[in-house]
N, C-alpha and C. Protein backbone atom coordinates (compact mmCIF):
# COMPACT_ATOMS: atom_id res chain seq x y z
N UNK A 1 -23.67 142.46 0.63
CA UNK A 1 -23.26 141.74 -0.54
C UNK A 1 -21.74 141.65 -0.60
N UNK A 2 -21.02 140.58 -1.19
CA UNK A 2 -19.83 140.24 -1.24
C UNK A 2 -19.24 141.02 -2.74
N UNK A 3 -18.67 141.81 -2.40
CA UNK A 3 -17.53 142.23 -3.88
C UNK A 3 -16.64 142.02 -4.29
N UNK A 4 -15.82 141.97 -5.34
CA UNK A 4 -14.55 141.85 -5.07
C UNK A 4 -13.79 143.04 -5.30
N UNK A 5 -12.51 142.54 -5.09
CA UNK A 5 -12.18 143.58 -4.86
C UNK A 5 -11.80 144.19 -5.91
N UNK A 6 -11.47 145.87 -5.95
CA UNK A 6 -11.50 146.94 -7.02
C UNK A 6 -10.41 146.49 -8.16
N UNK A 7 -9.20 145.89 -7.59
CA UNK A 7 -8.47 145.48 -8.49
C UNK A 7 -8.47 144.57 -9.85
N UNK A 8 -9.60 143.72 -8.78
CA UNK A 8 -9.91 142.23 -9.45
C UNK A 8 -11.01 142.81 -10.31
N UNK A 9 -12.02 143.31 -10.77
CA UNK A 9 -12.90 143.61 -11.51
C UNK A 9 -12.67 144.84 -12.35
N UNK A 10 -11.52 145.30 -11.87
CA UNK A 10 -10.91 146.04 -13.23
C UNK A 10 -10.00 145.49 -14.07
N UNK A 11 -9.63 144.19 -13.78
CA UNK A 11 -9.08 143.51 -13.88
C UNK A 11 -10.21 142.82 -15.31
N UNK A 12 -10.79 141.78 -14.95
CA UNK A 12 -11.90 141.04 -15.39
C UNK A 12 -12.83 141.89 -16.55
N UNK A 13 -13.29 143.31 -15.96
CA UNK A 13 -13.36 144.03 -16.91
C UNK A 13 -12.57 144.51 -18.61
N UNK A 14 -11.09 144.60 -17.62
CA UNK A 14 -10.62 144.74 -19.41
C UNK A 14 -10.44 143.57 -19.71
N UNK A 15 -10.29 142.63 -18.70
CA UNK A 15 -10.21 140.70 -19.96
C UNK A 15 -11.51 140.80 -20.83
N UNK A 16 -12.59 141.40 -20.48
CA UNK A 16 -13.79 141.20 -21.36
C UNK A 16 -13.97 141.97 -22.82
N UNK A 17 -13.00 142.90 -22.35
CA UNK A 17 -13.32 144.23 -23.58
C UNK A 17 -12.25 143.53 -24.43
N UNK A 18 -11.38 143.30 -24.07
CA UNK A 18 -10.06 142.70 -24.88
C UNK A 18 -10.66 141.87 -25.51
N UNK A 19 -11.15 140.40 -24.88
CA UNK A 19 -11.87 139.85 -25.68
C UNK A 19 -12.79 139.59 -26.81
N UNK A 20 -13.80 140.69 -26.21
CA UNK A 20 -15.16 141.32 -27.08
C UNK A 20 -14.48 141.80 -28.25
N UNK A 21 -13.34 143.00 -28.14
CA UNK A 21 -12.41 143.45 -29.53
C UNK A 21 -11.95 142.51 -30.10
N UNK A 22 -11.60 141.01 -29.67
CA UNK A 22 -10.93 140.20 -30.63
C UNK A 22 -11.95 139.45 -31.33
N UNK A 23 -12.46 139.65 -30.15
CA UNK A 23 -13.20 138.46 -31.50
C UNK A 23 -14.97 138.83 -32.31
N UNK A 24 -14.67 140.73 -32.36
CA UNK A 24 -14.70 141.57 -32.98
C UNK A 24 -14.64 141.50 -34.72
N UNK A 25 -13.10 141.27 -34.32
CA UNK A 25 -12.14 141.22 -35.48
C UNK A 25 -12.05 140.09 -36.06
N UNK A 26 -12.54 138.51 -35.45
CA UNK A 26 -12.85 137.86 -36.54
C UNK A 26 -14.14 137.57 -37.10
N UNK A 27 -15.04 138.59 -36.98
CA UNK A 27 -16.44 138.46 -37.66
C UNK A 27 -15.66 138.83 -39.39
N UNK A 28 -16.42 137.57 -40.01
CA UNK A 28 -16.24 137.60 -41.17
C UNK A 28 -17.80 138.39 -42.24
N UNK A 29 -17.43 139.08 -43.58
CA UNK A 29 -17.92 139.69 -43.66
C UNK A 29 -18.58 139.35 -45.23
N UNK A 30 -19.48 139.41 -45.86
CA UNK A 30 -19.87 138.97 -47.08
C UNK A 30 -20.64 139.98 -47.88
N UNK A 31 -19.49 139.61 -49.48
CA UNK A 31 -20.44 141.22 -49.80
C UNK A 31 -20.87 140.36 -51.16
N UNK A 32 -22.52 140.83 -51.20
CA UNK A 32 -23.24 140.59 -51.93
C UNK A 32 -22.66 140.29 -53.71
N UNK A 33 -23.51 139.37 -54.29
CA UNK A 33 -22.76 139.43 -55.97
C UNK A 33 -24.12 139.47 -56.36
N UNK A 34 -24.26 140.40 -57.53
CA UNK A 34 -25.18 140.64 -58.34
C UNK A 34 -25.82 139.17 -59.07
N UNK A 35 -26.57 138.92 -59.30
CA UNK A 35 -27.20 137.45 -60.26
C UNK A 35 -26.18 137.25 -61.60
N UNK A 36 -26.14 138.90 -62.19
CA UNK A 36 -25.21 138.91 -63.29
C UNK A 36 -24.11 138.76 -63.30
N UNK A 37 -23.79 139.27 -62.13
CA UNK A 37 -21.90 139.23 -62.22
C UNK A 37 -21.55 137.71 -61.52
N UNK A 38 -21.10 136.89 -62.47
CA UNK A 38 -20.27 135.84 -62.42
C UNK A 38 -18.86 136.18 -60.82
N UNK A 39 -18.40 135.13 -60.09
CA UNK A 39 -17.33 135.44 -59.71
C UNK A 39 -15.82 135.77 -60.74
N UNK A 40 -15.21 136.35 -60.17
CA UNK A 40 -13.59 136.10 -60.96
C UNK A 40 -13.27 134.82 -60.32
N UNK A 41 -12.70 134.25 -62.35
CA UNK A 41 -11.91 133.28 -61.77
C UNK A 41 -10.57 133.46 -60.95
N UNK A 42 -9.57 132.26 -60.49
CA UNK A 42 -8.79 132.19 -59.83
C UNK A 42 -7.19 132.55 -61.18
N UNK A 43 -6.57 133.36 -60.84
CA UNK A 43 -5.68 133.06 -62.01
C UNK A 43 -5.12 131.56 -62.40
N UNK A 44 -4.56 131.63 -62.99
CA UNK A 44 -4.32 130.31 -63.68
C UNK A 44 -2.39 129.90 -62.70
N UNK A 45 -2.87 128.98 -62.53
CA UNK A 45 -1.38 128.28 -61.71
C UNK A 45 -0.32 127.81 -62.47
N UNK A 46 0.79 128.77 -62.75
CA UNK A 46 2.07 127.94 -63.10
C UNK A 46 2.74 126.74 -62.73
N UNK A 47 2.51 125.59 -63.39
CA UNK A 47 3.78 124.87 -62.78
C UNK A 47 4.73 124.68 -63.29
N UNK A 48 5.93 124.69 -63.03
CA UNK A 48 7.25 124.57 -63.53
C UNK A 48 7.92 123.26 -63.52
N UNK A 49 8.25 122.69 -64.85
CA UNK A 49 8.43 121.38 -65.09
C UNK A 49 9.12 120.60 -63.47
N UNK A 50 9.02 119.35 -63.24
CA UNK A 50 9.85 118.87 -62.01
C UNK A 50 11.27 117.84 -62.61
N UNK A 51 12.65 118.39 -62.14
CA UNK A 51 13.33 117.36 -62.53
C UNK A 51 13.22 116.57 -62.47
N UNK A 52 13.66 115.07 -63.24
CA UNK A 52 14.16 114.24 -62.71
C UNK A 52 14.99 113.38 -61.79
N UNK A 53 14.80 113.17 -61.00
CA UNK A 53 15.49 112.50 -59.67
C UNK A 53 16.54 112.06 -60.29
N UNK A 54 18.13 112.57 -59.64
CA UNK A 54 18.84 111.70 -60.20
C UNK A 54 19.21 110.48 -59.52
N UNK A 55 19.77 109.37 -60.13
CA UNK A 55 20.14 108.24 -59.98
C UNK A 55 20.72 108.02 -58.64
N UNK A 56 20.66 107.39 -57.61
CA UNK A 56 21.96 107.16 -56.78
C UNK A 56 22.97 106.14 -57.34
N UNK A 57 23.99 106.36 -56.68
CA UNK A 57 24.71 105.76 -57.44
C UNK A 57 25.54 104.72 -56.03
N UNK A 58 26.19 103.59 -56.16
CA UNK A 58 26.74 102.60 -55.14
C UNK A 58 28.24 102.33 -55.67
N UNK A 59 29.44 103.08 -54.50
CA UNK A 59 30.64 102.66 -54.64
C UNK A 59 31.16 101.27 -54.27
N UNK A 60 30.04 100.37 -54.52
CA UNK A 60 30.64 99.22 -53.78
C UNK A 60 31.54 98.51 -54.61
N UNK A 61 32.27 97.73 -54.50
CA UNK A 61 33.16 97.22 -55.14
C UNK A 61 32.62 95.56 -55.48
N UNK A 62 32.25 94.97 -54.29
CA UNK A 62 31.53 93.48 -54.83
C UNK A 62 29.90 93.48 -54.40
N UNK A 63 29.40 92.28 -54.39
CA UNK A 63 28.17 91.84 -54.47
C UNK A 63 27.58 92.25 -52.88
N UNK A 64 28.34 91.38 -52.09
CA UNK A 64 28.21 92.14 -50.35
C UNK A 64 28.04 93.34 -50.22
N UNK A 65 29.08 94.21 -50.47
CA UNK A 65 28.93 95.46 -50.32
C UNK A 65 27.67 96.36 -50.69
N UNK A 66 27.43 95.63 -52.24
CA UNK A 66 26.26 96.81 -53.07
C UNK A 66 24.76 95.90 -52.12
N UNK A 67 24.59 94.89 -51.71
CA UNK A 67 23.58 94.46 -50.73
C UNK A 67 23.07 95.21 -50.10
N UNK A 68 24.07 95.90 -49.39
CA UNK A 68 24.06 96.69 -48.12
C UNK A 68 23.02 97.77 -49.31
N UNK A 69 23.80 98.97 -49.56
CA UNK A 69 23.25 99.87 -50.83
C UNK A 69 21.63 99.69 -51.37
N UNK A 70 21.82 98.41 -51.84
CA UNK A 70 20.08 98.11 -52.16
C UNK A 70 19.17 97.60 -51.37
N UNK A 71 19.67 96.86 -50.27
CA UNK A 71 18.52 97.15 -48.79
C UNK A 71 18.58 98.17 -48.29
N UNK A 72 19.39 99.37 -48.32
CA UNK A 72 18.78 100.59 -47.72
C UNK A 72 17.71 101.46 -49.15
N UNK A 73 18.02 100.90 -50.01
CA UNK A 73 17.14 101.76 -51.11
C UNK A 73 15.73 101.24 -51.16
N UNK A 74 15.59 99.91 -50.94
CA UNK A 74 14.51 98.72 -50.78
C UNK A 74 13.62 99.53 -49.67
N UNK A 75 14.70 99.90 -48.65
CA UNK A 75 13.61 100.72 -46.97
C UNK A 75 13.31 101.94 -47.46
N UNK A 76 14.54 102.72 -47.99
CA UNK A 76 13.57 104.52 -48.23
C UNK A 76 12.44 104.01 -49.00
N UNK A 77 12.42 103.06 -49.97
CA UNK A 77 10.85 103.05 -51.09
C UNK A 77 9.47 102.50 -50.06
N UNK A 78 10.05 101.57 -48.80
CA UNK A 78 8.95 101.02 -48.42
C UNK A 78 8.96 101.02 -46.60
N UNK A 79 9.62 102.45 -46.43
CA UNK A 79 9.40 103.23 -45.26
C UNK A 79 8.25 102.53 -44.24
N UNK A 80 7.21 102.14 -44.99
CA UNK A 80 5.84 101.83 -43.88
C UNK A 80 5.31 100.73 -44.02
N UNK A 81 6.04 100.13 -44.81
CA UNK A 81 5.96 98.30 -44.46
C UNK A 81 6.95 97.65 -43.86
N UNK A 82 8.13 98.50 -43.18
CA UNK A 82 9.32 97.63 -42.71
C UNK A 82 8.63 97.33 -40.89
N UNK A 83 9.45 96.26 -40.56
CA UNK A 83 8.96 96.13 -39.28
C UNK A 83 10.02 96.41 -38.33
N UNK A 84 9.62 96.93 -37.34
CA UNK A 84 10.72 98.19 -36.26
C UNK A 84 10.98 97.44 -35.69
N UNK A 85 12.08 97.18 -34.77
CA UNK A 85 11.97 96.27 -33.34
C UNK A 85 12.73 94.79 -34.20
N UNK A 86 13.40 93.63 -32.81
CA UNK A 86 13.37 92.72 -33.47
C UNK A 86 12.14 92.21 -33.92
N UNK A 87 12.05 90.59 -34.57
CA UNK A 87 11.46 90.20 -35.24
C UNK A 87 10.78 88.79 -34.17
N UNK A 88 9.45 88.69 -33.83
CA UNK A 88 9.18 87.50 -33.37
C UNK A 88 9.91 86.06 -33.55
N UNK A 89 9.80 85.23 -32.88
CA UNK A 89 10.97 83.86 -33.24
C UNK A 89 10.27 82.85 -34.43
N UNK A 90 9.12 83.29 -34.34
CA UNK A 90 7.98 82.37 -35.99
C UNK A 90 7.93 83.53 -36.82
N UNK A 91 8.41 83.18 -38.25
CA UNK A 91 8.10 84.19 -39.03
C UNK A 91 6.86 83.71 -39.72
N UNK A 92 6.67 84.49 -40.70
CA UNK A 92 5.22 83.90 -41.46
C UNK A 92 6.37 83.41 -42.88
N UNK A 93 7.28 83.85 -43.32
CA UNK A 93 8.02 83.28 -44.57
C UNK A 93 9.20 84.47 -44.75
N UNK A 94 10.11 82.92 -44.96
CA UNK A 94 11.44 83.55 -45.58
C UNK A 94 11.88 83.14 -46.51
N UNK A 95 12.63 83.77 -47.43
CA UNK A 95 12.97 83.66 -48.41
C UNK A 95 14.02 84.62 -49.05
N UNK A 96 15.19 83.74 -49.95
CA UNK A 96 15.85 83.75 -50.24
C UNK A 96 16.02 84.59 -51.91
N UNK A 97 16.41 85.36 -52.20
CA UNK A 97 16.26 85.86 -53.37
C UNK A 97 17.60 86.73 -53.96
N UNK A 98 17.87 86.03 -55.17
CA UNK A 98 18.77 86.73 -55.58
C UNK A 98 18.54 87.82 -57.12
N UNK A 99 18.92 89.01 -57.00
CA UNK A 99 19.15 90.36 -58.41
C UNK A 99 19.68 90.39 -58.93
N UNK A 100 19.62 90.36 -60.15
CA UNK A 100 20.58 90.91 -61.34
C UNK A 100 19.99 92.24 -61.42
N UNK A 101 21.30 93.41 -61.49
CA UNK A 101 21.31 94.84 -61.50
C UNK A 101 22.08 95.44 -62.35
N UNK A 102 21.74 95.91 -63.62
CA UNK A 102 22.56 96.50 -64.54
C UNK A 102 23.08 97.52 -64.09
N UNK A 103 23.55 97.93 -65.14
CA UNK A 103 24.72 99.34 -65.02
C UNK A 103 23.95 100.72 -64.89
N UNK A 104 22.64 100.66 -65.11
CA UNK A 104 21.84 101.99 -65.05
C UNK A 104 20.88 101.65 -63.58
N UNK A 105 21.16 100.06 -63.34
CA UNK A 105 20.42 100.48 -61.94
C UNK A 105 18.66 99.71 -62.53
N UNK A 106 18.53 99.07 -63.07
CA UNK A 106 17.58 98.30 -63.92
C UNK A 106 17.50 97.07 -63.18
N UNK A 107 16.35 96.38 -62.72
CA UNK A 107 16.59 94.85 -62.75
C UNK A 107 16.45 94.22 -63.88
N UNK A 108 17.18 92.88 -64.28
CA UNK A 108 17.07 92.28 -65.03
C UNK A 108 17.20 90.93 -64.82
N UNK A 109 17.01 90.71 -63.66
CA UNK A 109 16.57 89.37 -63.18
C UNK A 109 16.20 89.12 -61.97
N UNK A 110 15.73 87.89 -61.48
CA UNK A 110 15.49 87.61 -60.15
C UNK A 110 15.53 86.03 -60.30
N UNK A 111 16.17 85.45 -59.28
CA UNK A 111 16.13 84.42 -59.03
C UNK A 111 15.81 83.09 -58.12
N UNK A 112 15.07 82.86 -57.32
CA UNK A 112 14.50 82.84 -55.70
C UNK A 112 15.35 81.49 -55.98
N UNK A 113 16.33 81.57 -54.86
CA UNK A 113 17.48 80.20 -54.17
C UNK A 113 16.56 79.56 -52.67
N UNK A 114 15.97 80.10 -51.98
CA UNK A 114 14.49 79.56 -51.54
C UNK A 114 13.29 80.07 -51.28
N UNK A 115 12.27 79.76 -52.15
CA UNK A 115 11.23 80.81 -52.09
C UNK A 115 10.36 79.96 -50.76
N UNK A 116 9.27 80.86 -50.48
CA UNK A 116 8.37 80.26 -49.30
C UNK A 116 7.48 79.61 -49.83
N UNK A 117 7.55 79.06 -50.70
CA UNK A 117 6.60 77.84 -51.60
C UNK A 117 4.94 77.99 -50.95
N UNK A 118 5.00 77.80 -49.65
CA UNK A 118 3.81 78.06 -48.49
C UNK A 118 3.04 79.08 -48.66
N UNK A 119 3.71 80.55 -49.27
CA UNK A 119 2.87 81.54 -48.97
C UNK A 119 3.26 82.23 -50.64
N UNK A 120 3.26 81.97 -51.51
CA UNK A 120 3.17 82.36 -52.70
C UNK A 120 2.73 83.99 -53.53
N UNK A 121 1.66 84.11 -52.62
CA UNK A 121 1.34 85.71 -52.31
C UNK A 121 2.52 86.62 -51.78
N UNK A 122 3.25 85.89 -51.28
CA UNK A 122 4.52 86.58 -50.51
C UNK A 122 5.66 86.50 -51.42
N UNK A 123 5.82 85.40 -52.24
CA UNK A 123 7.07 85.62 -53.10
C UNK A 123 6.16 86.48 -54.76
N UNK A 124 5.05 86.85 -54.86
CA UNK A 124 4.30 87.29 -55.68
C UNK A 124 4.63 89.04 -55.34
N UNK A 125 4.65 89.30 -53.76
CA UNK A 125 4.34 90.49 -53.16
C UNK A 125 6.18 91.17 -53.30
N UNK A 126 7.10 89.73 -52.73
CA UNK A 126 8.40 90.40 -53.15
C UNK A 126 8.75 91.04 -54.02
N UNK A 127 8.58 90.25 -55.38
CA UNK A 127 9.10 90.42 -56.50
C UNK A 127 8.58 91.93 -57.03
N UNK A 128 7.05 91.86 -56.35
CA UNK A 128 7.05 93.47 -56.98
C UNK A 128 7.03 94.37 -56.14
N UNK A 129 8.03 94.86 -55.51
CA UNK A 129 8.34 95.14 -54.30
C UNK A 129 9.78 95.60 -55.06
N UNK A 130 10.40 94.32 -55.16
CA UNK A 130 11.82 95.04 -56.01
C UNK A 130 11.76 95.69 -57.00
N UNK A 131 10.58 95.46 -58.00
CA UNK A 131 10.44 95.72 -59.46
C UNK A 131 10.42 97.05 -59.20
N UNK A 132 9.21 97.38 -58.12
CA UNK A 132 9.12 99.17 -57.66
C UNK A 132 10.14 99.51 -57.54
N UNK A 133 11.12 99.15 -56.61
CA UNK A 133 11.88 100.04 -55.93
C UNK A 133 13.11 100.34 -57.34
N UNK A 134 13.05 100.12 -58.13
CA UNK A 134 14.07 100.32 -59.54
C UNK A 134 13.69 101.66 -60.22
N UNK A 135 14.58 102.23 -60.41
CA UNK A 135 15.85 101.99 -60.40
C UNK A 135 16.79 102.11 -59.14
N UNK A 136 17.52 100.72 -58.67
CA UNK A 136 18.72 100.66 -57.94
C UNK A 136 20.04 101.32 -58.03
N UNK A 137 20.36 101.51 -56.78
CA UNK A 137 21.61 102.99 -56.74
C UNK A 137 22.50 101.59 -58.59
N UNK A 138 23.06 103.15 -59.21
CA UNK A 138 24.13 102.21 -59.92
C UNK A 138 25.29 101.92 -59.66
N UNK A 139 25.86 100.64 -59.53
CA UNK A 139 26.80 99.98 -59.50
C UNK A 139 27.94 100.63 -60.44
N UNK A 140 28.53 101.85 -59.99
CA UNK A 140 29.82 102.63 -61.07
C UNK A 140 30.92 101.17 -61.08
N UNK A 141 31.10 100.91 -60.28
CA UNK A 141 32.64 100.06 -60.08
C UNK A 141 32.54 98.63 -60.56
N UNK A 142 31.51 98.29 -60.55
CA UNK A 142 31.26 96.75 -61.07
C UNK A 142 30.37 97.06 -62.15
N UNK A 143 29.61 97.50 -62.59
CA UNK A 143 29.27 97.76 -64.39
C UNK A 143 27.92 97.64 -63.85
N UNK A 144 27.76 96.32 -63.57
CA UNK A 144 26.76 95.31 -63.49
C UNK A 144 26.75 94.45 -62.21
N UNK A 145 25.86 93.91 -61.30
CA UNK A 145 25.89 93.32 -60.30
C UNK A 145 24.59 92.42 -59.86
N UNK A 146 25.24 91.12 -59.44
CA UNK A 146 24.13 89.95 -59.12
C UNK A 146 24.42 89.80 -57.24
N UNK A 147 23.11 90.58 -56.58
CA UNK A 147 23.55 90.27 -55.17
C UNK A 147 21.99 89.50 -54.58
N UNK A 148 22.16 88.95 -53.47
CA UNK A 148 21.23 88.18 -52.74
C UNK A 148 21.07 88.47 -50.94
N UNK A 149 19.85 88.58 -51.37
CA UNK A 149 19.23 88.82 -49.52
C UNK A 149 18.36 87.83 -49.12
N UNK A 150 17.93 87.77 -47.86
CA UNK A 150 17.03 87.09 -47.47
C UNK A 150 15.52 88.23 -46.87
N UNK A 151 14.80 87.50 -47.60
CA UNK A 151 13.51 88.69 -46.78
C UNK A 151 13.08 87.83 -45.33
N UNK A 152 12.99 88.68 -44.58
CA UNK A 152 12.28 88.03 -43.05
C UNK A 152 10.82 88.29 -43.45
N UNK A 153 9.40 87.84 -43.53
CA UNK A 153 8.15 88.03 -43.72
C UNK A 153 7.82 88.11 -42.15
N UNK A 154 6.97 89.30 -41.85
CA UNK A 154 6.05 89.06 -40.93
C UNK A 154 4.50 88.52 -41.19
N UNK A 155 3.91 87.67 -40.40
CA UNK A 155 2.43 88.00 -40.94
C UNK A 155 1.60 89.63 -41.25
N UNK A 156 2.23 90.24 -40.75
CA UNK A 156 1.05 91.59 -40.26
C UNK A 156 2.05 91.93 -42.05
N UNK A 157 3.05 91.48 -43.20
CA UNK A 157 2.46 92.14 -44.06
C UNK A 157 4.23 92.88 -44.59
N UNK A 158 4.46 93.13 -43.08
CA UNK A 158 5.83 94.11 -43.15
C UNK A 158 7.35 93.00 -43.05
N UNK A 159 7.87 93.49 -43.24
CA UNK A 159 9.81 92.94 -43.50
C UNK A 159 10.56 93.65 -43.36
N UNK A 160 11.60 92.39 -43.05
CA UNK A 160 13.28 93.10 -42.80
C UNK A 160 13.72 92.35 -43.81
N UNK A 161 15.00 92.97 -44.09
CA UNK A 161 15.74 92.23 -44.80
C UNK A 161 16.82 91.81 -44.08
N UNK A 162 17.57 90.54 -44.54
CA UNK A 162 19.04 90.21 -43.68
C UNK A 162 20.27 91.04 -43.56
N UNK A 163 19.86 91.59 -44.71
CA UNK A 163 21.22 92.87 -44.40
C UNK A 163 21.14 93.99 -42.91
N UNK A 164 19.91 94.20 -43.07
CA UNK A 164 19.88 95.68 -42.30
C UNK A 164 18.80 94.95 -40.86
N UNK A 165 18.74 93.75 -40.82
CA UNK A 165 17.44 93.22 -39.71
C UNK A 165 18.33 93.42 -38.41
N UNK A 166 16.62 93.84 -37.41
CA UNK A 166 17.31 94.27 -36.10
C UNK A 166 17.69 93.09 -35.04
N UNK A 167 17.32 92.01 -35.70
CA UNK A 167 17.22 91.04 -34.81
C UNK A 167 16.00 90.32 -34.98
N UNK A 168 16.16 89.28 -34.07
CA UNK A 168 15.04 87.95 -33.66
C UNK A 168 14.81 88.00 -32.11
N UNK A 169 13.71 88.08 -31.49
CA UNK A 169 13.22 87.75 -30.81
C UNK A 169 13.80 86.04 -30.04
C-alpha cells in the first residue's frame, strides 16, 4: 500500500482537528423560553436630533461665475443621472434655461430661452430637477442672481450641463 509520508499526515491530521475545533465554535446554541415568559424587549433607541445642513454658500461675483457653483450643486443632488464620458453627436433634447436665485439660495424663477418643445417630459423633468436641488449655494456678493445653462438630454434619461460637459462625441 502507498502512504504518505509521516510528515504529510501529521500534517493533514492537525489541519483536521484545527478545523473540527473551529467550526466547533461556531455551533450556535438555543436556550429554551418557557410559554410564559415573553422575550425581553430590545431597549428603546435614542436618537439625537440631526442638524440642519448648512447652506453653501457661492463667492461668485457675476452670473458666469455663480453657473459654475450651481452646476456643480445640480451634480452632487443628481450624482446618478449625470452622463460620464463625452456625449453622443444626436442628443435626445437641449435646452436652454435660465434661474432666478435669491439671497437665501431659493428659486424664484425659471425661464426656458429654448425649451425642447419636442420632448416636453424633458423640460417637465428639468424644471423639477432644479426645484429639488434648492436650496442653491447663496449668492453672498450679488444678494440675488439670474444665471443660465444649457442642459445636454440624453435619451437613456441622464445629462450634462454646459458648464461642467465633458464633451461631444
Amino acid at each position: 500500500m502507498n502512504q504518505p509520508p509521516k510528515g504529510r499526515s501529521t500534517l493533514l491530521a492537525r489541519t483536521f482537528t484545527s478545523m473540527a475545533a473551529i467550526m466547533a465554535g461556531c455551533t450556535s446554541s438555543t436556550v429554551p423560553v418557557s410559554p410564559t415568559q415573553a422575550p425581553a424587549a430590545p431597549p428603546p433607541v435614542t436618537r439625537l436630533p440631526v442638524a440642519p445642513a448648512l447652506p453653501t454658500v457661492s463667492g461668485a461675483s457675476n452670473a458666469r461665475a455663480y453657473r459654475s457653483d450651481a452646476a456643480k450643486h445640480i451634480y452632487s443632488k443628481n450624482s446618478e443621472r449625470i452622463f460620464h464620458g463625452q456625449l453622443p453627436p444626436l442628443l435626445y433634447a437641449i435646452g436652454v434655461l435660465e434661474v432666478e436665485v435669491d439671497g437665501k439660495g431659493r428659486v424664484t424663477g425659471m425661464h426656458w430661452l429654448r425649451p425642447p418643445k419636442h420632448a416636453p417630459e424633458v423640460i417637465a423633468e428639468i424644471e423639477r430637477t432644479v426645484r429639488q436641488a434648492a436650496p442653491f449655494p447663496t449668492p453672498v456678493r450679488m444678494g440675488r442672481v439670474t444665471y443660465t445653462d444649457t442642459w445636454l438630454w440624453h435619451k437613456s434619461g441622464r445629462f450634462q450641463l454646459d458648464t461642467l460637459t465633458e464633451g461631444q462625441l
